[in-house]
N, C-alpha and C. Protein backbone atom coordinates (compact mmCIF):
# COMPACT_ATOMS: atom_id res chain seq x y z
N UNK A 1 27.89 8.30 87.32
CA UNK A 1 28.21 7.08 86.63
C UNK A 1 27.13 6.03 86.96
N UNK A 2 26.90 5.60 85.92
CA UNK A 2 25.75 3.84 86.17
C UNK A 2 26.25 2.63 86.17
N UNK A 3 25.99 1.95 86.84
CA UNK A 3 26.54 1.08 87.14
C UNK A 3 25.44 -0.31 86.90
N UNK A 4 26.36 -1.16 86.72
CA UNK A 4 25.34 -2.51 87.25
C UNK A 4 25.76 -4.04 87.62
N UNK A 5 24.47 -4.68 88.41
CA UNK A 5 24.74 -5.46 89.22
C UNK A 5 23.66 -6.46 89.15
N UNK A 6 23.78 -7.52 88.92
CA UNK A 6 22.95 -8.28 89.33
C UNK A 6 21.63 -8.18 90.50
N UNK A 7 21.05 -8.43 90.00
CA UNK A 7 19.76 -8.22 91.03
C UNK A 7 19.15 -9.52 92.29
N UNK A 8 19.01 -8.83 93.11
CA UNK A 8 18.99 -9.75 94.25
C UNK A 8 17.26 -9.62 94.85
N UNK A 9 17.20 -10.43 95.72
CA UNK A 9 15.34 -10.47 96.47
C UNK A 9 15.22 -8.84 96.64
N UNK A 10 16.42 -8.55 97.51
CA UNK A 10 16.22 -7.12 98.05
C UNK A 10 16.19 -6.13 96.66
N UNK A 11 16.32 -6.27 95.72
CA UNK A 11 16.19 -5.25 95.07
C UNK A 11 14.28 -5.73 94.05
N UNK A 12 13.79 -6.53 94.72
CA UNK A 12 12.47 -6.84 94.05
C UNK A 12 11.14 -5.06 94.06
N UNK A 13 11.49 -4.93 95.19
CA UNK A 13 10.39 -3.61 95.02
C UNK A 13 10.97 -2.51 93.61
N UNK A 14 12.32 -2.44 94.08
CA UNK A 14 12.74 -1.78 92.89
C UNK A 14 12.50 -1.61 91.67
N UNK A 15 12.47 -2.72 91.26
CA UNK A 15 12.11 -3.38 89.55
C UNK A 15 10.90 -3.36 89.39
N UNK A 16 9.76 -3.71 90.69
CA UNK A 16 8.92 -3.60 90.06
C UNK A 16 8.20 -2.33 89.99
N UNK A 17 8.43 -1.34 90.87
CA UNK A 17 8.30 0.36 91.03
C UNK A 17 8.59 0.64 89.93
N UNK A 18 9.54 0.34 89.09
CA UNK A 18 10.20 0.65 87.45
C UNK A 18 9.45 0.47 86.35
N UNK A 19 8.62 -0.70 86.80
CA UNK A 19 7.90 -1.62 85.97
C UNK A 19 6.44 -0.63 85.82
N UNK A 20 6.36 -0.69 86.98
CA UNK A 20 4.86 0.14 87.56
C UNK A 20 4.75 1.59 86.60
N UNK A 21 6.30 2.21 86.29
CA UNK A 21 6.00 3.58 86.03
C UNK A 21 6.22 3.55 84.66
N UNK A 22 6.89 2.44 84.42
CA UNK A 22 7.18 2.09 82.71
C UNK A 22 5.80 2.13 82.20
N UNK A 23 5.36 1.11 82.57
CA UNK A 23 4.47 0.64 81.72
C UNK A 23 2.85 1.65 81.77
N UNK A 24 3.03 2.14 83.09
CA UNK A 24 1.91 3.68 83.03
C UNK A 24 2.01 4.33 82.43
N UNK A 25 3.85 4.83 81.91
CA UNK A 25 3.92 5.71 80.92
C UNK A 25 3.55 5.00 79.58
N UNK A 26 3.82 3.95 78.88
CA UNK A 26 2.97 3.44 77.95
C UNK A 26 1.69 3.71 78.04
N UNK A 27 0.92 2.92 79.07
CA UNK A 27 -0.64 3.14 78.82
C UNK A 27 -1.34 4.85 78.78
N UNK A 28 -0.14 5.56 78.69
CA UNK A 28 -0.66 6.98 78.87
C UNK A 28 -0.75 6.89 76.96
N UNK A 29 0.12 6.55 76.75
CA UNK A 29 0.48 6.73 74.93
C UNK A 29 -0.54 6.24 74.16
N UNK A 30 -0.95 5.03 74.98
CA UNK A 30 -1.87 4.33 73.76
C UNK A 30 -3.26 4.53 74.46
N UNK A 31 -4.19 5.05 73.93
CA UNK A 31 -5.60 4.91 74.15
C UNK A 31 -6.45 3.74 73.66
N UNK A 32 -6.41 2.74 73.00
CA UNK A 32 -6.31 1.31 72.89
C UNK A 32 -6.30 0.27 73.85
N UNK A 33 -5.08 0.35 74.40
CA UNK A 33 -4.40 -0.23 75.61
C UNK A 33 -4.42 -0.33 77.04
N UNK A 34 -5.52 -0.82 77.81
CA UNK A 34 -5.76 -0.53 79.09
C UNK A 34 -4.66 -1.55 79.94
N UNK A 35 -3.44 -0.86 80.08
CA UNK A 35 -2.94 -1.97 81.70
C UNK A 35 -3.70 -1.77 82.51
N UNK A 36 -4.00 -2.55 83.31
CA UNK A 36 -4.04 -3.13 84.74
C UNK A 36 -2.87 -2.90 85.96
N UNK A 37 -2.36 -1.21 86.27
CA UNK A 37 -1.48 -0.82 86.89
C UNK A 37 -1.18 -1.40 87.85
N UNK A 38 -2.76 -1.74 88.47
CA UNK A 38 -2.58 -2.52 89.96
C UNK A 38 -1.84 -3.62 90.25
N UNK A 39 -1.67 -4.75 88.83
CA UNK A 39 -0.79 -5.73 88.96
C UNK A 39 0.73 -5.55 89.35
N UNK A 40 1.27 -4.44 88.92
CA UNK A 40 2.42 -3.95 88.69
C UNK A 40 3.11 -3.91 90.23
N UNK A 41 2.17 -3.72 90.78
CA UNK A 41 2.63 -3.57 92.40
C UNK A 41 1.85 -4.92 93.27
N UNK A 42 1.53 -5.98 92.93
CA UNK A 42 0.94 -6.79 93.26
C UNK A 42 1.52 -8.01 93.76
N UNK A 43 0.99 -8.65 94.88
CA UNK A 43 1.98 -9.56 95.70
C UNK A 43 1.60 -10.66 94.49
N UNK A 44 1.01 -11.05 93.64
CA UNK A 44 1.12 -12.08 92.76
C UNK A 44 2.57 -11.77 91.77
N UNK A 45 2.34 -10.35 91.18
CA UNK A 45 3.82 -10.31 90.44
C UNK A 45 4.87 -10.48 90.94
N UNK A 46 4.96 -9.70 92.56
CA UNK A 46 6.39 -9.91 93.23
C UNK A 46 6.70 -11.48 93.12
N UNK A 47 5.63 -12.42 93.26
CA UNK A 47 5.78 -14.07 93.08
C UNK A 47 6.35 -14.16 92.17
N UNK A 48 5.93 -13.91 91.33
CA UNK A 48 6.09 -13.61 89.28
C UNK A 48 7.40 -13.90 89.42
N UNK A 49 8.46 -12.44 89.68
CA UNK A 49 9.20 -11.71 89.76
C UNK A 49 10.30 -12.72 90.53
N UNK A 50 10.03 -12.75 92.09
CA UNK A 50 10.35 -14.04 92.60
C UNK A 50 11.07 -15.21 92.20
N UNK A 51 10.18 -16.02 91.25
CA UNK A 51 10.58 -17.01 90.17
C UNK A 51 11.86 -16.79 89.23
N UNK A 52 11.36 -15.83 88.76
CA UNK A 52 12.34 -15.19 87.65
C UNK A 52 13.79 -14.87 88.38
N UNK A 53 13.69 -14.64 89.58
CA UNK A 53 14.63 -13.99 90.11
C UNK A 53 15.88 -15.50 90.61
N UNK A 54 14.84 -16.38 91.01
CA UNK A 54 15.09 -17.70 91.71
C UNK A 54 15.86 -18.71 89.99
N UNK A 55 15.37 -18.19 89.01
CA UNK A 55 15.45 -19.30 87.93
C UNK A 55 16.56 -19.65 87.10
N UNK A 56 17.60 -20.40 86.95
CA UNK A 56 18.48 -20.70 86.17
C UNK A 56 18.84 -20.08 84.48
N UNK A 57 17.16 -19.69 83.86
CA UNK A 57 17.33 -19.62 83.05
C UNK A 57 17.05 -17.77 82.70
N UNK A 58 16.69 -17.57 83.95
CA UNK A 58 16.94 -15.72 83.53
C UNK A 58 17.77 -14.73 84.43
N UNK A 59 18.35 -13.73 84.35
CA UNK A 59 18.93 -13.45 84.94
C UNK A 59 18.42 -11.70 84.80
N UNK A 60 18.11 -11.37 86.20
CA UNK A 60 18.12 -9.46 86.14
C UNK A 60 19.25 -9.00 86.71
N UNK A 61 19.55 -7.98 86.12
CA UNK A 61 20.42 -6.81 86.49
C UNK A 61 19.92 -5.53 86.44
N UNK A 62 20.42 -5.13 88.00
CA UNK A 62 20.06 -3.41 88.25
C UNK A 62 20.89 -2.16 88.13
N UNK A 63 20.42 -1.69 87.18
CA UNK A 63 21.14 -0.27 86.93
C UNK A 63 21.16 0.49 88.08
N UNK A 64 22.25 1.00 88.95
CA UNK A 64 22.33 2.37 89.96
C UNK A 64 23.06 3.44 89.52
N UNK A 65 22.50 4.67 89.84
CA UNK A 65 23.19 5.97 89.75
C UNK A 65 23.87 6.51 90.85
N UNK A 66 25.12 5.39 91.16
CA UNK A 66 25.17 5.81 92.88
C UNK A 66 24.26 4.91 93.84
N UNK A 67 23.53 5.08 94.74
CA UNK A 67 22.56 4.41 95.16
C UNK A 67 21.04 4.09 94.90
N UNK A 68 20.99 5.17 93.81
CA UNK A 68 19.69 5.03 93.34
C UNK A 68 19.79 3.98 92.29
N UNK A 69 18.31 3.46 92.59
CA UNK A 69 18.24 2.06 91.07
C UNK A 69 17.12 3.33 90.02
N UNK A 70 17.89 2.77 88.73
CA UNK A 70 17.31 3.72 87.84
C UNK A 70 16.78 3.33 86.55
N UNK A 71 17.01 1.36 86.32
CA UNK A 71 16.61 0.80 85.41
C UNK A 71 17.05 -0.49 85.67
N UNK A 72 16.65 -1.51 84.99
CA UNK A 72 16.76 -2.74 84.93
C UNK A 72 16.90 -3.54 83.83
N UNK A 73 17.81 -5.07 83.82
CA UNK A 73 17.22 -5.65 83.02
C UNK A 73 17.48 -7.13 82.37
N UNK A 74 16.27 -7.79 82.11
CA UNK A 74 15.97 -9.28 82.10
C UNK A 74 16.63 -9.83 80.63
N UNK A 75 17.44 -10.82 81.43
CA UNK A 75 18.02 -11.52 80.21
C UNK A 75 17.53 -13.24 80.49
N UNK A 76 17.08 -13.75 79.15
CA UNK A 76 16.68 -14.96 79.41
C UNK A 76 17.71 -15.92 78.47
N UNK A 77 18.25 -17.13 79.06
CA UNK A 77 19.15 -17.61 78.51
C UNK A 77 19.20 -18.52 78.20
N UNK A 78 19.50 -18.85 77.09
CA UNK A 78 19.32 -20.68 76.35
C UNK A 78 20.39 -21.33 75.97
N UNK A 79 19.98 -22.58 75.73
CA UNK A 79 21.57 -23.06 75.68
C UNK A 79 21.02 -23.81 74.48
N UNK A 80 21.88 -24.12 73.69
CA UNK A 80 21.50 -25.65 72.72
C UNK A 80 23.10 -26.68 72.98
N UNK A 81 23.08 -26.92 72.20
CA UNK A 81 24.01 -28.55 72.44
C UNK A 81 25.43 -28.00 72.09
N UNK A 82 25.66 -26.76 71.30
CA UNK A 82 26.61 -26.60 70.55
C UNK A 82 27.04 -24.86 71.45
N UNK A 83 26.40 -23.94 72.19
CA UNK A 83 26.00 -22.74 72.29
C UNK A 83 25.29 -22.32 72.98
N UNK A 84 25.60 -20.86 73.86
CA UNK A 84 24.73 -20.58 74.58
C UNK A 84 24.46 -19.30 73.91
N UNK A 85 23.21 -19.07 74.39
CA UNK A 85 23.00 -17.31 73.72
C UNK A 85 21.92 -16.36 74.48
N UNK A 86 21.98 -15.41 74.76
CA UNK A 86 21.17 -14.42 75.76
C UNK A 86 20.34 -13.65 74.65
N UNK A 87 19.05 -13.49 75.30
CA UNK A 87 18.31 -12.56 74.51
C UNK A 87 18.01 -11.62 75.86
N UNK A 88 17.82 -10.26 75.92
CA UNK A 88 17.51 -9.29 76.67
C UNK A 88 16.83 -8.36 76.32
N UNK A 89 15.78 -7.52 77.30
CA UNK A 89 14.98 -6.85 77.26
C UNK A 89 15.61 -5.71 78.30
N UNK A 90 15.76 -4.28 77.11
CA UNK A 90 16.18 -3.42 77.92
C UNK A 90 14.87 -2.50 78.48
N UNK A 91 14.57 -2.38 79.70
CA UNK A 91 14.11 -1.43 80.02
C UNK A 91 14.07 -0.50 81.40
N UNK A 92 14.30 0.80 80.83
CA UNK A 92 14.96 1.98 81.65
C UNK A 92 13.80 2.74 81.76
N UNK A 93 14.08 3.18 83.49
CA UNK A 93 13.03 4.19 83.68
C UNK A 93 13.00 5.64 83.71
């Protein structure tokens, strides 16, 4: 069963290990497209990441299979005067 949970500091390596293998598997697809893998694991993104994690206006949640984390994912949230509304980015590793 998968489960999920809000994401906390301690789960920062997680997401971004996810991130790291996501997006390698993209740059394998496109020959066009050079990531920069190294960022992916980089004490500037964990900052990145950090922020995001710290910020009112986004919120992550971590997928577990049991104890393993197995995907993630960023919802950024807006409000207007009348309404609030979430947009999210699913991505599973």
């Amino acid at each position: 069963m998968i489960i999920s949970k809000q994401a906390k500091l301690k789960d920062l390596g997680y997401i971004m290990q996810m991130q790291f293998e996501l997006f390698q598997k993209c740059d394998s697809m496109d020959e066009l497209d050079n990531i920069d893998n190294d960022w992916f694991l980089s004490k500037a993104h964990g900052e990145r990441l950090s922020k995001l994690l710290a910020s009112k206006r986004f919120r992550f949640y971590i997928a577990l299979a049991g104890d393993k984390p197995v995907g993630y994912i960023l919802c950024q949230i807006t409000q207007t005067c009348h309404s609030t509304s979430t947009t999210d980015s699913r991505l599973w590793s």
